[in-house]
N, C-alpha and C. Protein backbone atom coordinates (compact mmCIF):
# COMPACT_ATOMS: atom_id res chain seq x y z
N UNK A 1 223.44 -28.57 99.45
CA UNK A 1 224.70 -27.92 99.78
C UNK A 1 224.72 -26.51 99.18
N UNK A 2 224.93 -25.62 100.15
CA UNK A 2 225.23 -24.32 99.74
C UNK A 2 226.08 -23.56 98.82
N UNK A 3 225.86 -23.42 97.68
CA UNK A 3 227.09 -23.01 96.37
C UNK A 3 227.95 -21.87 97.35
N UNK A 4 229.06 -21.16 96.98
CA UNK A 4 229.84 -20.17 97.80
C UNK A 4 230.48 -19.35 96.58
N UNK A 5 230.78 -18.17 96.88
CA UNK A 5 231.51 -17.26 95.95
C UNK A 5 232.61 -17.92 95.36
N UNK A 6 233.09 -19.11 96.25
CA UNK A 6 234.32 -18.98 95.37
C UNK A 6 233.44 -20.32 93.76
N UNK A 7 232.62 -20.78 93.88
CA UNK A 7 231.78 -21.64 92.65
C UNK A 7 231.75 -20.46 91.29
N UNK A 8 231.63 -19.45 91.33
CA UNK A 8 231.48 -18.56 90.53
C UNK A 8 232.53 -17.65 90.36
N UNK A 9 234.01 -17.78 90.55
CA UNK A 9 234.90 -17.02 90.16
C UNK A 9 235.08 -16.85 88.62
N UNK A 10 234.56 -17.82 88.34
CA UNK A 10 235.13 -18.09 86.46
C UNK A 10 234.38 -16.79 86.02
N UNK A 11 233.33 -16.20 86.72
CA UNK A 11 232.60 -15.40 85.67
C UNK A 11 233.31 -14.30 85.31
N UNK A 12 233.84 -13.26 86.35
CA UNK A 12 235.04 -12.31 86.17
C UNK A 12 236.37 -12.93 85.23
N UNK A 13 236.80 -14.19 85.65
CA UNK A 13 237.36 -14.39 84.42
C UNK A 13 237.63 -14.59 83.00
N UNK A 14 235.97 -15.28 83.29
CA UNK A 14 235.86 -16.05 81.90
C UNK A 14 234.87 -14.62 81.11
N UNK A 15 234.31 -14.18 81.45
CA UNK A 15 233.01 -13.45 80.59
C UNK A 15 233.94 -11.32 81.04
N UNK A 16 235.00 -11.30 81.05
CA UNK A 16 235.37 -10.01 81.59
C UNK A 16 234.31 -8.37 80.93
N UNK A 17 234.27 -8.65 79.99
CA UNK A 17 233.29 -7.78 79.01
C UNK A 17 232.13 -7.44 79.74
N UNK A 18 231.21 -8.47 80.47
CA UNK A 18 230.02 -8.28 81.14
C UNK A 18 230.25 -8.10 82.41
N UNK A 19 231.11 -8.60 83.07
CA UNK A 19 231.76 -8.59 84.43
C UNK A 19 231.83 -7.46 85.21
N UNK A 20 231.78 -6.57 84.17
CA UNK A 20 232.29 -5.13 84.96
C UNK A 20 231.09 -4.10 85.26
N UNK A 21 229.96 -4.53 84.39
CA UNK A 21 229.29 -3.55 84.54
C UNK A 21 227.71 -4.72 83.90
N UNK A 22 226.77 -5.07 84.90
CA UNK A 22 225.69 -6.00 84.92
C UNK A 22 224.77 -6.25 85.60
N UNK A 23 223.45 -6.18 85.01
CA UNK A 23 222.47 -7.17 85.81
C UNK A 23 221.80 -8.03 85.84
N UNK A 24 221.32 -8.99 86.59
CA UNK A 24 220.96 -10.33 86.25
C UNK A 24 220.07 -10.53 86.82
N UNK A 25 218.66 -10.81 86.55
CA UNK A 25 217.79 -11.14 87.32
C UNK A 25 217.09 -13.04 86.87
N UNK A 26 216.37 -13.12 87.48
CA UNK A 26 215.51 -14.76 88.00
C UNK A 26 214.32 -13.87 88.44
N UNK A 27 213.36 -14.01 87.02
CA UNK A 27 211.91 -14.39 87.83
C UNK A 27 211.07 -15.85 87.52
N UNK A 28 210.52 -15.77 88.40
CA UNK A 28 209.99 -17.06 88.85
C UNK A 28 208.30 -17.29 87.89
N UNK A 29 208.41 -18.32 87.22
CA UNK A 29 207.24 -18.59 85.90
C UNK A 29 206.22 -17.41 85.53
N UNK A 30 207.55 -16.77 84.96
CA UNK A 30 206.67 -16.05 84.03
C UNK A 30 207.47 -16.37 82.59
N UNK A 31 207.04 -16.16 81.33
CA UNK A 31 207.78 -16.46 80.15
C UNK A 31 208.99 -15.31 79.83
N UNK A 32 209.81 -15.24 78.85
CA UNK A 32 210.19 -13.76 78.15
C UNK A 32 209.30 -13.48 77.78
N UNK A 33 207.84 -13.17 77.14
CA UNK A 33 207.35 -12.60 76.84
C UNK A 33 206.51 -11.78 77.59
N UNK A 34 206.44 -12.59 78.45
CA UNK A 34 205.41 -12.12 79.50
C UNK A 34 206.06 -10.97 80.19
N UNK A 35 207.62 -11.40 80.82
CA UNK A 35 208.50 -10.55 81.57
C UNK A 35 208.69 -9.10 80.68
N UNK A 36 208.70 -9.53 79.18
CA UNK A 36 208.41 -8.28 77.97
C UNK A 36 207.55 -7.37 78.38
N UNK A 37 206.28 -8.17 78.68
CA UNK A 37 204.95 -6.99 78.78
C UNK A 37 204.85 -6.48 80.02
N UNK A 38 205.27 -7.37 80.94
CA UNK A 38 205.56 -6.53 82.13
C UNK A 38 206.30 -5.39 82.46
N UNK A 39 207.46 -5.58 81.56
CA UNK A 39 208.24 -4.39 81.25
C UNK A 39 208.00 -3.14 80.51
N UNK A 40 206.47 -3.57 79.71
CA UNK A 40 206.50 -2.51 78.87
C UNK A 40 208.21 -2.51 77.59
N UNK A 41 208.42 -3.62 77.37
CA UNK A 41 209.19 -3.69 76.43
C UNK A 41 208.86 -3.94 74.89
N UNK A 42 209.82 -3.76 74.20
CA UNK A 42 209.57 -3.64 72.79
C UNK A 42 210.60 -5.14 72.44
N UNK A 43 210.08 -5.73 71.60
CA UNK A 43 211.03 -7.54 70.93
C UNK A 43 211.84 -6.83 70.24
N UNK A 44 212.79 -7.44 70.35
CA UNK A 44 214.08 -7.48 69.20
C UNK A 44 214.29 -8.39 68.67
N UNK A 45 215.05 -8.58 67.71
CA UNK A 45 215.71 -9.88 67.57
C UNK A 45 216.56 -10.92 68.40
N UNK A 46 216.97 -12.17 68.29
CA UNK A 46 216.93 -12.74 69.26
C UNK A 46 218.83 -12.82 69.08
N UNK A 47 219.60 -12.84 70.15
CA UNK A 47 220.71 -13.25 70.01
C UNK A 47 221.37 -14.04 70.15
N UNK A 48 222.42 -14.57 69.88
CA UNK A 48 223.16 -16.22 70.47
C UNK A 48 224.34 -15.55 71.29
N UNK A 49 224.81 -15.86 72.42
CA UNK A 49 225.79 -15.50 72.91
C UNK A 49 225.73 -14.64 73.99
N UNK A 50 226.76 -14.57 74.78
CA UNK A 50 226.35 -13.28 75.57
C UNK A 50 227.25 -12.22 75.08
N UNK A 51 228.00 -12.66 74.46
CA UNK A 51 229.11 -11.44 73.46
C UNK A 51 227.94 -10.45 72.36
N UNK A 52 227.79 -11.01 72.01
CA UNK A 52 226.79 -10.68 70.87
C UNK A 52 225.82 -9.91 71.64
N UNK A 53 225.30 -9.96 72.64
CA UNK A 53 224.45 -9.41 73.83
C UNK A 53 224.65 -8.09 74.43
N UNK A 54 226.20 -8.61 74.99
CA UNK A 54 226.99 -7.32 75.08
C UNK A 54 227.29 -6.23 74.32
N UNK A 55 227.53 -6.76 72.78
CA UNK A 55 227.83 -5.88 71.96
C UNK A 55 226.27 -4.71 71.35
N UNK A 56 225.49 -5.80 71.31
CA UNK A 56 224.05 -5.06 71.30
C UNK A 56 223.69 -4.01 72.36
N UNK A 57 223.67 -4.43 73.19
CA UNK A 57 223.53 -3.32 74.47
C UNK A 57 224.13 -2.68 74.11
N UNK A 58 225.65 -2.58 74.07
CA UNK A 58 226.19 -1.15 73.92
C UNK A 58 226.09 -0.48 72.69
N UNK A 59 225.38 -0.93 71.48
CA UNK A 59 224.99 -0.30 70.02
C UNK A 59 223.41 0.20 70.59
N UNK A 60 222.89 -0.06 71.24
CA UNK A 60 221.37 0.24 71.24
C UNK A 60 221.36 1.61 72.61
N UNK A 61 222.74 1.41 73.27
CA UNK A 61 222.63 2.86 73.99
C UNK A 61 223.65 3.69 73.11
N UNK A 62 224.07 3.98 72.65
CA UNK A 62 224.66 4.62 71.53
C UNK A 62 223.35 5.04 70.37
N UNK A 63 222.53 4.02 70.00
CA UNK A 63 221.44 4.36 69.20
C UNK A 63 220.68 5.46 69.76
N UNK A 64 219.93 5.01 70.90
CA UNK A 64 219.41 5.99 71.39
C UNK A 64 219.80 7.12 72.83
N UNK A 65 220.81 7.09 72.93
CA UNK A 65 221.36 7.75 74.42
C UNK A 65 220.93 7.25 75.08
N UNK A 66 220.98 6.01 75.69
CA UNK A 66 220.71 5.59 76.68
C UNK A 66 219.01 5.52 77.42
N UNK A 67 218.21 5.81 76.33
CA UNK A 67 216.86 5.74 76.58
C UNK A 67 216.77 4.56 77.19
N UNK A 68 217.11 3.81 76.06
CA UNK A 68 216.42 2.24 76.56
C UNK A 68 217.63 1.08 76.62
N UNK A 69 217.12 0.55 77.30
CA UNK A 69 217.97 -0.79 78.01
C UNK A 69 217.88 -1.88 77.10
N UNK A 70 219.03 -2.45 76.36
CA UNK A 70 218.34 -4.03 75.52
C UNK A 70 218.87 -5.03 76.68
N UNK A 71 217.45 -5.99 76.44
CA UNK A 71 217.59 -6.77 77.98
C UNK A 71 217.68 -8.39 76.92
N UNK A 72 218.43 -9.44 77.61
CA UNK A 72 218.50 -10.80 76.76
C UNK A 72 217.57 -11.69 78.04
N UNK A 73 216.73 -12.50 77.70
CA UNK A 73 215.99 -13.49 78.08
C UNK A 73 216.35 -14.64 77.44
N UNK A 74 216.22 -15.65 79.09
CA UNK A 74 215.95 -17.17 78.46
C UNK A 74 215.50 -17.80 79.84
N UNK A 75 214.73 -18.97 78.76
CA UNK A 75 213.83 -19.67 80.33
C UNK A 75 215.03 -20.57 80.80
N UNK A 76 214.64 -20.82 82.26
CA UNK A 76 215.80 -21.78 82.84
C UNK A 76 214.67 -22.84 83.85
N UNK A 77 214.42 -23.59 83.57
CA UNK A 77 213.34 -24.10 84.91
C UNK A 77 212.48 -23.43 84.09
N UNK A 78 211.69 -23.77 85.69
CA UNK A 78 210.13 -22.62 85.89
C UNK A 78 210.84 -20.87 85.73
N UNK A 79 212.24 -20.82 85.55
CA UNK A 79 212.27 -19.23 85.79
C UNK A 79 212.52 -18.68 84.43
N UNK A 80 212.76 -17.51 84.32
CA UNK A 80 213.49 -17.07 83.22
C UNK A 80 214.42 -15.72 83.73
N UNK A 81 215.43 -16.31 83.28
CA UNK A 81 217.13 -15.52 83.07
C UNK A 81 216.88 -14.22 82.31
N UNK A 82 216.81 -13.01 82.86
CA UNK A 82 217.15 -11.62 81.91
C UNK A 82 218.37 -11.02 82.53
N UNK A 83 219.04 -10.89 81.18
CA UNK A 83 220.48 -10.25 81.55
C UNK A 83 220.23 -8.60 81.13
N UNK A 84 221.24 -7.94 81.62
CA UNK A 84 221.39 -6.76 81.17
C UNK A 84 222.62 -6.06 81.51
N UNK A 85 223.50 -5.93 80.10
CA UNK A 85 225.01 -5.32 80.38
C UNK A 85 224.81 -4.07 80.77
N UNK A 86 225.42 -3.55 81.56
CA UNK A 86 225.88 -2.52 81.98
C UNK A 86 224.18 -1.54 81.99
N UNK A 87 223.33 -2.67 82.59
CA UNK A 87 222.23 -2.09 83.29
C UNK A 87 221.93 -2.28 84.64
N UNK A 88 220.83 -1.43 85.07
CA UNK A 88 220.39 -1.57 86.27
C UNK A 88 218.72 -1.82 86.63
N UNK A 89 217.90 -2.06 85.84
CA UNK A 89 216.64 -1.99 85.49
C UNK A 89 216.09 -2.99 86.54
N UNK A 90 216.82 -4.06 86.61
CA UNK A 90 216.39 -5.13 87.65
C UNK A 90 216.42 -5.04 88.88
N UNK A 91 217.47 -3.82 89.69
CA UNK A 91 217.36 -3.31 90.73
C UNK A 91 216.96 -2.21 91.18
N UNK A 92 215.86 -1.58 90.39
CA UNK A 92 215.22 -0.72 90.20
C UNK A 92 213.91 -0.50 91.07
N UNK A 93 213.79 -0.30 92.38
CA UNK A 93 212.50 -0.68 92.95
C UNK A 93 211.25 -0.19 92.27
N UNK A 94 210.91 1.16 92.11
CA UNK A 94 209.92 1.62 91.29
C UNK A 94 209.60 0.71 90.19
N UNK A 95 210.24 -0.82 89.32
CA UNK A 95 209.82 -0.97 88.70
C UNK A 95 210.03 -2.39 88.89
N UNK A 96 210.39 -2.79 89.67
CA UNK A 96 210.63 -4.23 90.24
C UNK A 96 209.48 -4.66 90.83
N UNK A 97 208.75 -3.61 91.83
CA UNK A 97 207.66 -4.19 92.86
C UNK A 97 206.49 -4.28 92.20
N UNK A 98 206.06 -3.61 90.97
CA UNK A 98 205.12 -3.78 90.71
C UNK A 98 205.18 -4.91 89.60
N UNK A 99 206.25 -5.10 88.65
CA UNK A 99 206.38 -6.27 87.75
C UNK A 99 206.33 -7.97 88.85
N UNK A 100 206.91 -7.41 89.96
CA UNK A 100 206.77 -8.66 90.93
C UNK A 100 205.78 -9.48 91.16
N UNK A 101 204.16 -8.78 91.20
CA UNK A 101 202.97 -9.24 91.18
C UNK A 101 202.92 -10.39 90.91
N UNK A 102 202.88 -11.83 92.06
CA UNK A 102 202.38 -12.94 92.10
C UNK A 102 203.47 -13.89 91.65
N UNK A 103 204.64 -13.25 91.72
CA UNK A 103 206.29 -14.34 91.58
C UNK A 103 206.87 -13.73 92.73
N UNK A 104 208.20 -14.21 92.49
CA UNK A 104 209.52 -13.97 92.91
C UNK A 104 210.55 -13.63 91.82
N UNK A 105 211.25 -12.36 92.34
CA UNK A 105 212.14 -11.85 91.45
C UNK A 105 213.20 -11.51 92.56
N UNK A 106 214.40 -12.00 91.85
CA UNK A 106 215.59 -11.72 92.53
C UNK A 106 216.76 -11.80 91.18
N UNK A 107 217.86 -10.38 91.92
CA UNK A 107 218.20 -9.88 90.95
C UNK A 107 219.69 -9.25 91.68
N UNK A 108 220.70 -9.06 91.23
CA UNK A 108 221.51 -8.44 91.95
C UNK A 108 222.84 -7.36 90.52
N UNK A 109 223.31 -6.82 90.80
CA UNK A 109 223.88 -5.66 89.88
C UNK A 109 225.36 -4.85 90.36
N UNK A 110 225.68 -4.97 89.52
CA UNK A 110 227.41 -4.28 89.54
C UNK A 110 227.74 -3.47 88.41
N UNK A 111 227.97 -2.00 89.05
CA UNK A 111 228.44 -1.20 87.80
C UNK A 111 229.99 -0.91 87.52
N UNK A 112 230.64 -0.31 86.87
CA UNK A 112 231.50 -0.10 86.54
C UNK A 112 232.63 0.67 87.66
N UNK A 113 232.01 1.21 88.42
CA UNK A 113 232.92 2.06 89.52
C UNK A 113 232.51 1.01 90.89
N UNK A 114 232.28 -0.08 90.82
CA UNK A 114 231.88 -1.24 92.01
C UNK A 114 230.48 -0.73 93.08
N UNK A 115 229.83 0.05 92.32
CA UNK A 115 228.75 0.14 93.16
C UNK A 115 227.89 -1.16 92.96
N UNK A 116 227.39 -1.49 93.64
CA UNK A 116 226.24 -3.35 93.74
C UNK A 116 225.26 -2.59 94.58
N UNK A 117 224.25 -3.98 94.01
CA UNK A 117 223.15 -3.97 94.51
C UNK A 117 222.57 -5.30 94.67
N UNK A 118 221.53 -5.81 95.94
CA UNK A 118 221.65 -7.50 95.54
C UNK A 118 219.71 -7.10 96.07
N UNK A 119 218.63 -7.46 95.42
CA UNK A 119 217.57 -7.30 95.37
C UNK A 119 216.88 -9.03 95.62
N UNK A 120 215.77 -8.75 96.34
CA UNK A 120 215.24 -9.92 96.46
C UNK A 120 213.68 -9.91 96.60
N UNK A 121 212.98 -9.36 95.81
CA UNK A 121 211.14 -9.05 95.76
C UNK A 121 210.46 -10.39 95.92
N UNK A 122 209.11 -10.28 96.64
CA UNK A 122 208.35 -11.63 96.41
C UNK A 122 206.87 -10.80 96.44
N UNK A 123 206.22 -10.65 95.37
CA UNK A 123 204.62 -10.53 95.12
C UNK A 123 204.74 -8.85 95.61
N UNK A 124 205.90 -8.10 95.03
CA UNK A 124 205.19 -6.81 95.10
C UNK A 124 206.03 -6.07 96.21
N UNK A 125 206.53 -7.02 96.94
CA UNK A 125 206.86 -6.92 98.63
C UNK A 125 208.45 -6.81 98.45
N UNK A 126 209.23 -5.48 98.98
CA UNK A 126 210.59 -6.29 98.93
C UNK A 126 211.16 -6.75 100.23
N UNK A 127 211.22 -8.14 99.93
CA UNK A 127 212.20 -8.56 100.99
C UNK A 127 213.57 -8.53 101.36
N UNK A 128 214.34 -8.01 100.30
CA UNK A 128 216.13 -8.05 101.02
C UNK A 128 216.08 -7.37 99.86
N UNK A 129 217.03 -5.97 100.31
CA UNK A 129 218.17 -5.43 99.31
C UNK A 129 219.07 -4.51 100.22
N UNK A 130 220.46 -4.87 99.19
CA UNK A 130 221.76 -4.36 100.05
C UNK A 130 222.34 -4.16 98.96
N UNK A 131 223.44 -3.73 99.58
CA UNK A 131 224.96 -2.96 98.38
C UNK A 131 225.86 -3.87 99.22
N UNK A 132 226.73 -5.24 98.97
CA UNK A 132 227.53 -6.16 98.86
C UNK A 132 228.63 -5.43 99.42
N UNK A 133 229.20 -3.76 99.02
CA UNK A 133 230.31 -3.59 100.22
C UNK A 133 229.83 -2.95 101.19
N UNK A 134 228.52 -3.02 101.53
CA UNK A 134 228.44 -2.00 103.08
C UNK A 134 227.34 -3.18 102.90
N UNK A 135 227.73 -4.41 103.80
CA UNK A 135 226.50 -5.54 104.25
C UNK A 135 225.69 -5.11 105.40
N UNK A 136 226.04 -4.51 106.14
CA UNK A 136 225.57 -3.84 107.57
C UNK A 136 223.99 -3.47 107.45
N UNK A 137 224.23 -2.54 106.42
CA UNK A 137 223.20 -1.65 105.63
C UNK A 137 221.98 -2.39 104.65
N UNK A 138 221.59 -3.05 105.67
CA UNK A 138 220.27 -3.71 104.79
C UNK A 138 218.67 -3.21 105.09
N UNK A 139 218.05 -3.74 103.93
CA UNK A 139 216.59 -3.14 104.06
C UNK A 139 215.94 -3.87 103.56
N UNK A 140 214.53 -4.02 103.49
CA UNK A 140 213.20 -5.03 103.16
C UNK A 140 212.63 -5.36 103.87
N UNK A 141 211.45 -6.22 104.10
CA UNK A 141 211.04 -6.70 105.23
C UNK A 141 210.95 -8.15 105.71
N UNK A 142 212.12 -8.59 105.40
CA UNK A 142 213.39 -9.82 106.15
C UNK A 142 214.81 -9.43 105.79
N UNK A 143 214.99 -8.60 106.54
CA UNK A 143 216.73 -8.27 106.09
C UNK A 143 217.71 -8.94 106.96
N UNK A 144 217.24 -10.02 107.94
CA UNK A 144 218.30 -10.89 108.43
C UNK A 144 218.20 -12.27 108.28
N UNK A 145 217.47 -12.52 107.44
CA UNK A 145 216.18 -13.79 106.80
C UNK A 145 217.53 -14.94 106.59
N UNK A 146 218.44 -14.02 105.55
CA UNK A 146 219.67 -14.79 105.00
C UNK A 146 221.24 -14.80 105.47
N UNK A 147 221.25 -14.34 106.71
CA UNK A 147 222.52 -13.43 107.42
C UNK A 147 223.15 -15.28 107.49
N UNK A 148 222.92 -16.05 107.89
CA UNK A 148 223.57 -17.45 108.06
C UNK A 148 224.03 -17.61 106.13
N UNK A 149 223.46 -17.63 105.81
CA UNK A 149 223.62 -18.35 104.17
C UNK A 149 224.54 -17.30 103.67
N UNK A 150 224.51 -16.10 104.27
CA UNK A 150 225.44 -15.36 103.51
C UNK A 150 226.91 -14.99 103.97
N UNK A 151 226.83 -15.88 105.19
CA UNK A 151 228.29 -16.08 105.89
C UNK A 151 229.02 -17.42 104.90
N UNK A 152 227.91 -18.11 104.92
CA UNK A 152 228.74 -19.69 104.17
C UNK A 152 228.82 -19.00 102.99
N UNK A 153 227.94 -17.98 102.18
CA UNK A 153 228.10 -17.91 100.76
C UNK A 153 230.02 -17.05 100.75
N UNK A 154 229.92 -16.44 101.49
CA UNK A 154 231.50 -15.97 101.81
C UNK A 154 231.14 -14.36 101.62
N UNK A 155 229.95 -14.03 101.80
CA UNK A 155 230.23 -12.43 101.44
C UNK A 155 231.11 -12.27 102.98
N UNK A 156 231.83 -10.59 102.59
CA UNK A 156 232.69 -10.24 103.67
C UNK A 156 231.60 -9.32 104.52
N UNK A 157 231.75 -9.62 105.84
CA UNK A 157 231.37 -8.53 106.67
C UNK A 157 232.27 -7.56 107.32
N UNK A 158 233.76 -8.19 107.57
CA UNK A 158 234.73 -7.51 107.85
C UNK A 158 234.77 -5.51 107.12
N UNK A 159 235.12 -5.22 107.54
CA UNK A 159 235.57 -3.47 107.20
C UNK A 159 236.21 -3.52 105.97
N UNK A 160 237.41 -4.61 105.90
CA UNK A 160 238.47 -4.04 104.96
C UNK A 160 238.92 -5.71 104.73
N UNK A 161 238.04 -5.77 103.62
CA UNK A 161 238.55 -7.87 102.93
C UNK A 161 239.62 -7.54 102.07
N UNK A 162 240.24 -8.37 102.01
CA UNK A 162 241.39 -8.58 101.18
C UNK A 162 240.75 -9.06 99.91
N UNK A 163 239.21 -9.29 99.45
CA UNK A 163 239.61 -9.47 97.79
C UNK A 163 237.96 -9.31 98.22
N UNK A 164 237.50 -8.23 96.83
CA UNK A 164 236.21 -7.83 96.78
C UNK A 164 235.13 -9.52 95.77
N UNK A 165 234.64 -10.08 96.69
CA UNK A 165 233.83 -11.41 96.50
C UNK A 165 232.80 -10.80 96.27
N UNK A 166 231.74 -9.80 96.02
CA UNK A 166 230.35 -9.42 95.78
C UNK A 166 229.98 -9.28 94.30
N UNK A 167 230.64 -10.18 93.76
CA UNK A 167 230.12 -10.29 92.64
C UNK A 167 230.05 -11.74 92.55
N UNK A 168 230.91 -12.95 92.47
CA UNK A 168 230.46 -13.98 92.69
C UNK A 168 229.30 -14.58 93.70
N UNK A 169 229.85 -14.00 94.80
CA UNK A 169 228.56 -13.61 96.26
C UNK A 169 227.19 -14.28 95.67
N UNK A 170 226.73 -12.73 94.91
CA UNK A 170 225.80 -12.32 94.58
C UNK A 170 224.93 -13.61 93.55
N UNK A 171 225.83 -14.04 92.45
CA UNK A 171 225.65 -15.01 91.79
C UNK A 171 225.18 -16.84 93.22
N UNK A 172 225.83 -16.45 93.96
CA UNK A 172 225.53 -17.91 95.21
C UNK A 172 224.07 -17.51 95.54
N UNK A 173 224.12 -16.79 96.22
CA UNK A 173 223.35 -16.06 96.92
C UNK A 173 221.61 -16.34 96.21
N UNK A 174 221.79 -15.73 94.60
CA UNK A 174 220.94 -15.63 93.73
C UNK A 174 220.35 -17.22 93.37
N UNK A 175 221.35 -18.00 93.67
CA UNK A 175 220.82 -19.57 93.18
C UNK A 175 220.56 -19.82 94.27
N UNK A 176 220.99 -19.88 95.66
CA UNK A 176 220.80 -20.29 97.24
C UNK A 176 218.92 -19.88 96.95
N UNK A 177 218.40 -18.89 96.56
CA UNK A 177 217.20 -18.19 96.53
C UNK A 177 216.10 -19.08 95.38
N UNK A 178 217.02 -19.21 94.16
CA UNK A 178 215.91 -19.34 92.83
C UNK A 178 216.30 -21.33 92.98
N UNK A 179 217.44 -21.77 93.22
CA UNK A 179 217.98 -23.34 92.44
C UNK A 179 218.60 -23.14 91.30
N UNK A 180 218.91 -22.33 90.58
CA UNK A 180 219.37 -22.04 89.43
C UNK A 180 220.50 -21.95 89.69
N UNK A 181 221.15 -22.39 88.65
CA UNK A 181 222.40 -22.11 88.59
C UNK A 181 223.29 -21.69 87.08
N UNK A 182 223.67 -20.22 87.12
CA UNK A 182 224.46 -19.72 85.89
C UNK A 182 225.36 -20.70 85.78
N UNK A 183 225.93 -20.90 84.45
CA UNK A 183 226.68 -21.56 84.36
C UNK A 183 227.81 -20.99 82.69
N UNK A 184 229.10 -21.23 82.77
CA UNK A 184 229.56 -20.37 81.35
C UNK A 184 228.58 -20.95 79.87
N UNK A 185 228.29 -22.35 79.97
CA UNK A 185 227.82 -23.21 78.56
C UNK A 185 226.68 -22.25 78.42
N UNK A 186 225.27 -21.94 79.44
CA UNK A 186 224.58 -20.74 79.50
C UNK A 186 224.46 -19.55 78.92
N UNK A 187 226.12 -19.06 79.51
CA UNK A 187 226.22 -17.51 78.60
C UNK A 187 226.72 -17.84 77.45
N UNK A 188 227.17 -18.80 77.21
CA UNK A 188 227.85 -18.79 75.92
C UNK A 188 226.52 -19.02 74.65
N UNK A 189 226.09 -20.15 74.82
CA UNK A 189 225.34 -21.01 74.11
C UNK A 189 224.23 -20.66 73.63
N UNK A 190 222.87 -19.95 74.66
CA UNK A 190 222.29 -19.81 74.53
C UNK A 190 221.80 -18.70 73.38
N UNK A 191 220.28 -18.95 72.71
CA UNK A 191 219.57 -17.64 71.80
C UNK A 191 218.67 -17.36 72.80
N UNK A 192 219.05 -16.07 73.20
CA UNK A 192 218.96 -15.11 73.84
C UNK A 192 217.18 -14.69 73.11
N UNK A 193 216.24 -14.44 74.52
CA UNK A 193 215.02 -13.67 73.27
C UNK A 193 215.24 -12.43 73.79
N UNK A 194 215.47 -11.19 73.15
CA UNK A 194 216.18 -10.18 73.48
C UNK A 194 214.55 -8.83 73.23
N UNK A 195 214.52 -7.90 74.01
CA UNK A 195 214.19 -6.85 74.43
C UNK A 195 214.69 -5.73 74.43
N UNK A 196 214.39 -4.09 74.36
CA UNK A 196 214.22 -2.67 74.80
C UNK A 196 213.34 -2.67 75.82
N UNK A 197 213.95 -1.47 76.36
CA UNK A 197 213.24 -1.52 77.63
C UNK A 197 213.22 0.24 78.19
N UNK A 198 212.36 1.23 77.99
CA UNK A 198 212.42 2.51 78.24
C UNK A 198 212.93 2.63 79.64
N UNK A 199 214.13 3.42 79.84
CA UNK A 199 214.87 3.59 81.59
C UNK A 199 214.69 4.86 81.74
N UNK A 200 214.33 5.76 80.79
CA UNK A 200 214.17 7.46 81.20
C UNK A 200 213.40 8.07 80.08
């Protein structure tokens, strides 16, 4: 059964701090560490929480102006969960397609002024990425692969929806793809193995 935007409303409610400005990616068996070296990242210490996560991110772009990205990892399955507040690193093609090599990475992102992004790489290749309020406007090479799943998931295609869903969406959408499923006990609970990550 197909999860739907409205399965993931709690997150805007419940987690508002990260809500506003995030990215979340699922790659498919590789470790945090591994996803580390792929990144060309530097270890940090590890965190509990996604508060604590949040609050790091925003001390570590303050540390350094925004050089580098602190990214939180955890395995889920065969995948592993990297978050990143009020980043965009995961929808980043220049650095997505080549970390992609021999998985699946899917990843989707919301900044602070509602720009999104919903990314979907497999081995290098991208297959689907769009911006959640202009659905029309897709690109990869299957960009109508998911047009059924993303009617049930409830994104809007309409011009003018009465309540912006592309952020829960995105969260359906992302498990419809990986089996995973975010969940609050997740953000809350988890020790985070946490990362830097050079963005400029």
């Amino acid at each position: 059964m197909t999860r739907t935007a409205a399965d993931y409303r709690w997150f805007e409610d419940d987690f508002p701090d990260i809500a506003e400005a995030y990215c979340f990616t699922l790659v498919r068996g590789l470790s945090p560490a591994e996803l580390t070296s792929r990144l060309e990242g530097r270890p940090e210490i590890p965190l509990r929480g996604i508060a604590a996560v949040v609050d790091a991110a925003f001390a570590q772009y303050d540390l350094e102006g925004g050089d580098r990205q602190l990214v939180a990892m955890t395995p889920v399955g065969t995948w592993t969960l990297l978050i990143e507040p009020n980043g965009y690193l995961g929808v980043t093609e220049e650095r997505v397609l080549p970390a992609s090599a021999g998985t699946c990475w899917v990843s989707h992102f919301v900044n602070i002024n509602g720009v999104g992004t919903f990314l979907w790489a497999q081995d290098q290749v991208l297959r689907l990425c769009f911006d959640p309020m202009f659905l029309e406007d897709r690109w990869g090479a299957a960009p109508d692969e998911l047009l059924d799943v993303m009617h049930r998931i409830g994104f809007h295609f309409d011009n003018d929806p009465e309540m912006d869903v592309s952020s829960p969406a995105g969260f359906a959408l992302a498990e419809h793809l990986t089996g995973i499923a975010i969940t609050p006990a997740l953000l809350q609970d988890t020790t985070f193995t946490c990362a830097t990550v050079q963005i400029r």
